[in-house]
Each structure stands twice: as structure tokens, then as C-alpha cells.
C-alpha atoms as a PDB file:
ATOM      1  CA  UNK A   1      -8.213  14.720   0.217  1.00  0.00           C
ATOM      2  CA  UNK A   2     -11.833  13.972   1.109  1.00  0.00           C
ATOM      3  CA  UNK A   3     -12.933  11.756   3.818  1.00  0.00           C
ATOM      4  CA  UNK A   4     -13.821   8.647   1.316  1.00  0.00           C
ATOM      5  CA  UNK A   5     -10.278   9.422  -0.328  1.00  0.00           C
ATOM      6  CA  UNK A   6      -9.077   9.132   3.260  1.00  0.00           C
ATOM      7  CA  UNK A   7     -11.085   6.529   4.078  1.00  0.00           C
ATOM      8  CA  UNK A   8     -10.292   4.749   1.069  1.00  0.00           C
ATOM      9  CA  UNK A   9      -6.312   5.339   1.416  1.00  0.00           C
ATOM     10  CA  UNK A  10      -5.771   3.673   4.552  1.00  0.00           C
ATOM     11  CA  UNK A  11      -7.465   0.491   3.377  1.00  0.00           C
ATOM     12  CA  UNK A  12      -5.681   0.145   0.111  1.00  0.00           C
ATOM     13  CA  UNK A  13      -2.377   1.329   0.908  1.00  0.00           C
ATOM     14  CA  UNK A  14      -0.680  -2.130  -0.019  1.00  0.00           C
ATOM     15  CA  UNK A  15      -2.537  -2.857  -2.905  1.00  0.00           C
ATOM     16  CA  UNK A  16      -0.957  -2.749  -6.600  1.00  0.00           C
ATOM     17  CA  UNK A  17      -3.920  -3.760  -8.975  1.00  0.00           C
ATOM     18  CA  UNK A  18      -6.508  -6.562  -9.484  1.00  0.00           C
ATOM     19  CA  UNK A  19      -4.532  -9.613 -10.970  1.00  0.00           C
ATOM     20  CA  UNK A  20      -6.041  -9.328 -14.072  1.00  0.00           C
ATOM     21  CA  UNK A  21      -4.578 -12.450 -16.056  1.00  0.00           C
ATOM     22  CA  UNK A  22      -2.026 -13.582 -14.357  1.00  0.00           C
ATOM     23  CA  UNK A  23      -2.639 -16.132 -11.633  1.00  0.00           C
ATOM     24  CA  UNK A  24      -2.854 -14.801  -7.976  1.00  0.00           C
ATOM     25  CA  UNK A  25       0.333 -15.699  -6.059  1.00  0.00           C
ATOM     26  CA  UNK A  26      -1.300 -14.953  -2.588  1.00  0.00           C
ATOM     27  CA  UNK A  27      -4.842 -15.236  -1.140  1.00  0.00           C
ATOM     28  CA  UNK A  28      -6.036 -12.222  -2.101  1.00  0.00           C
ATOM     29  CA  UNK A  29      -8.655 -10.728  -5.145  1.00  0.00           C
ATOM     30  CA  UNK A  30      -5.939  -8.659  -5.882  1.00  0.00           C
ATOM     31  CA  UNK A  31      -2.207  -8.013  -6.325  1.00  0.00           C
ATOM     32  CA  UNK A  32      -0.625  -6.789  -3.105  1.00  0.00           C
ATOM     33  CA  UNK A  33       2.678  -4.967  -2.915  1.00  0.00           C
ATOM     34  CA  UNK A  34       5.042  -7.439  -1.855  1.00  0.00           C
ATOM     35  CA  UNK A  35       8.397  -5.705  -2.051  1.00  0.00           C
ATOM     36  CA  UNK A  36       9.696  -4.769   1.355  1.00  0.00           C
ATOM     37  CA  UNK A  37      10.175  -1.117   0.300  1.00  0.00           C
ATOM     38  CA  UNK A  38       7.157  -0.637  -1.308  1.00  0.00           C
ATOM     39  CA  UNK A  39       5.345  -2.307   1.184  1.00  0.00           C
ATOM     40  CA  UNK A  40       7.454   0.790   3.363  1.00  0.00           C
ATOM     41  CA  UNK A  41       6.491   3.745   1.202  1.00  0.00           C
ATOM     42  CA  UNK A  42       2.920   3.010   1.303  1.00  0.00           C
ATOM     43  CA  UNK A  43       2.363   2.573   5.059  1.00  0.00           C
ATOM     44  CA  UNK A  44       4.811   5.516   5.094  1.00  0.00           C
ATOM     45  CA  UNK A  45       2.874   7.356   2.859  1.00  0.00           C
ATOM     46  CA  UNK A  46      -0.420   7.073   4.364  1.00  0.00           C
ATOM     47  CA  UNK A  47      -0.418   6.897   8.097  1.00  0.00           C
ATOM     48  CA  UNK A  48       2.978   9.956   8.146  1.00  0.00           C
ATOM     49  CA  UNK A  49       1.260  11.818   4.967  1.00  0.00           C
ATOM     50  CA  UNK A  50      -2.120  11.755   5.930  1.00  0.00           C
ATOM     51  CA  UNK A  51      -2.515  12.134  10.015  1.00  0.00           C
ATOM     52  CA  UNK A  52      -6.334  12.193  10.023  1.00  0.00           C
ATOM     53  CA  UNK A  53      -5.683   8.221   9.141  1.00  0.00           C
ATOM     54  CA  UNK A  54      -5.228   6.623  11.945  1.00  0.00           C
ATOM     55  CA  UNK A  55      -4.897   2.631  10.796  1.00  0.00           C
ATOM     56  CA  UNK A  56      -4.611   0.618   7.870  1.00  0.00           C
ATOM     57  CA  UNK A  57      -6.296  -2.820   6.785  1.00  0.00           C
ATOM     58  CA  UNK A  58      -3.219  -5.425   6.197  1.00  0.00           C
ATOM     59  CA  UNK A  59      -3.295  -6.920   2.735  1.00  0.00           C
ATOM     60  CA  UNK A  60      -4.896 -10.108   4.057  1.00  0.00           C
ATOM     61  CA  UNK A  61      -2.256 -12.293   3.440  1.00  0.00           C
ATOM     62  CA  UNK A  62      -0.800 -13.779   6.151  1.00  0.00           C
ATOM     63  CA  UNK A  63       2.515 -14.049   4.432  1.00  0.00           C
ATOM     64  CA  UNK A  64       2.644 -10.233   4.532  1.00  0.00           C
ATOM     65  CA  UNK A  65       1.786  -8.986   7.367  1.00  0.00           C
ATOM     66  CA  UNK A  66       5.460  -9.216   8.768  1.00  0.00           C
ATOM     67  CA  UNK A  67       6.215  -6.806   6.168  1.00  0.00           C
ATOM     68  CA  UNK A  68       3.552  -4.753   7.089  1.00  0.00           C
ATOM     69  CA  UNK A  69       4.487  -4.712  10.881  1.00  0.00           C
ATOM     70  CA  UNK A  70       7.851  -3.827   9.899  1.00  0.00           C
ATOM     71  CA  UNK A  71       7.180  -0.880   7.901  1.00  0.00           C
ATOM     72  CA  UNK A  72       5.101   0.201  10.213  1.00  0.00           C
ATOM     73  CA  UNK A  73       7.574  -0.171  12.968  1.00  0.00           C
ATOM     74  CA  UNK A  74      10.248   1.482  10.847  1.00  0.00           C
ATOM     75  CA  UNK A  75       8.448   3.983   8.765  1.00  0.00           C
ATOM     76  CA  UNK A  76       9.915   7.403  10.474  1.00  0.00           C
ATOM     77  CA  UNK A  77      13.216   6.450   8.601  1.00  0.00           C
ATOM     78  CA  UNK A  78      12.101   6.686   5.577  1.00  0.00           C
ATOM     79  CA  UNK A  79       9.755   9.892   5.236  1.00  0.00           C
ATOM     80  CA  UNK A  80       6.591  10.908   3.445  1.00  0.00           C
ATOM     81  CA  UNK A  81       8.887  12.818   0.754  1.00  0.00           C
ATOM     82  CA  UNK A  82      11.174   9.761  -0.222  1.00  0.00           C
ATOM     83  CA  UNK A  83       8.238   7.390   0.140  1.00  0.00           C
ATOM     84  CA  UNK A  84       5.751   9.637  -2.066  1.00  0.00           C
ATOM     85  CA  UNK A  85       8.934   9.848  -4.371  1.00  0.00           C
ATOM     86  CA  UNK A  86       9.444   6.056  -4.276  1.00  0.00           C
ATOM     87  CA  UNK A  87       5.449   5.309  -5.189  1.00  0.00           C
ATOM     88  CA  UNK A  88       5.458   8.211  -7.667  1.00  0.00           C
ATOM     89  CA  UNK A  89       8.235   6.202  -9.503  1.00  0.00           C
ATOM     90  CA  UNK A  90       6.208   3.093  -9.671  1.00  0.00           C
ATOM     91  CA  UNK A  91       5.085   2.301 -13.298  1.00  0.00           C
ATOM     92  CA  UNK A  92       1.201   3.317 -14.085  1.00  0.00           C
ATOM     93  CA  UNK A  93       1.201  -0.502 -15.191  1.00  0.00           C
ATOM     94  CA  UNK A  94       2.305  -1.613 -11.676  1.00  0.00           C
ATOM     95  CA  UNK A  95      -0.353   0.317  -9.372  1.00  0.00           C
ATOM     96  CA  UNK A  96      -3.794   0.428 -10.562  1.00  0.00           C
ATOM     97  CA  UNK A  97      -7.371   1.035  -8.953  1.00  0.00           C
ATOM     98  CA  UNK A  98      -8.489  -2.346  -8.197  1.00  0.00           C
ATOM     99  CA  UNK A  99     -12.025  -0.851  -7.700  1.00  0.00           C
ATOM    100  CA  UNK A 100     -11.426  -0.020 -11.880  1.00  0.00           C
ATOM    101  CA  UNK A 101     -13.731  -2.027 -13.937  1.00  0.00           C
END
């Protein structure tokens, strides 16, 4: 991983795709994960599967960021292996760049 991919991984790590059509249900320019396990295997994912990320930027949603607290505070019972398996399960359609044009 590079250091913009690393970077660029701990601010995204709850973010599914830009809304597109579909009208935003939160406060945000794109669609944040909002599934409690999700939400789990991403902060997981990052801040156990990458250790040279040391934070992550909440999904700037205030009706989120218990989620995010709580995966955080609960994240060594799930593992980088079942939460990498649990993202690498999501459908392409569900998790896209939002940076994609």
C-alpha cells in the first residue's frame, strides 16, 4: 500500500459510493456504510490491517458516529481476516470510489 493509499484508507473507510441518483438519506456527499457490521469490518479492516494508520475520519454524520465508536471499541472481536472477508463479499455495486467520476 502506498502512503496516499494509506492515507486515503483511513479517511474513507466508511464510505460505500457517491449517491448517484438516489436521494441522500444522511448529510453527507456520499453514501456511508450504515450497517453495524459493515460499519465493523471497515474500521476493523483499516486501523487492525493497516498499523501505519493510526485514525480514521468519521463519516460525518452525526447519526453514525455511535456506530463508529462501537466498532472501534469492539473491533479485536472480529479480525482483519473475517472483516476483509466480510467487505470482499460486498457487491461491486454496493462499494464504489466516490472520488470516480
Amino acid at each position: 500500500m502506498t502512503a496516499p493509499e494509506q492515507q486515503l484508507s483511513g479517511r474513507v473507510a466508511v464510505v460505500t459510493a457517491p449517491w448517484g441518483e438516489q436521494p441522500p438519506r444522511y448529510a453527507t456527499w456520499y453514501e456511508p456504510f450504515d450497517d453495524p457490521r459493515t460499519i465493523a469490518a471497515a474500521v476493523t479492516w483499516v486501523l487492525d490491517g493497516h498499523p501505519e494508520v493510526t485514525g480514521i475520519a468519521t463519516a460525518g454524520e452525526t447519526r453514525l458516529l455511535g456506530r463508529l465508536l462501537e466498532a472501534e471499541a469492539s473491533r479485536a472481536a472480529l479480525g482483519v481476516p473475517d472483516a476483509d472477508a466480510l467487505l470482499s463479499a460486498l457487491p461491486a455495486a454496493d462499494y464504489a470510489s466516490v472520488f470516480a467520476a
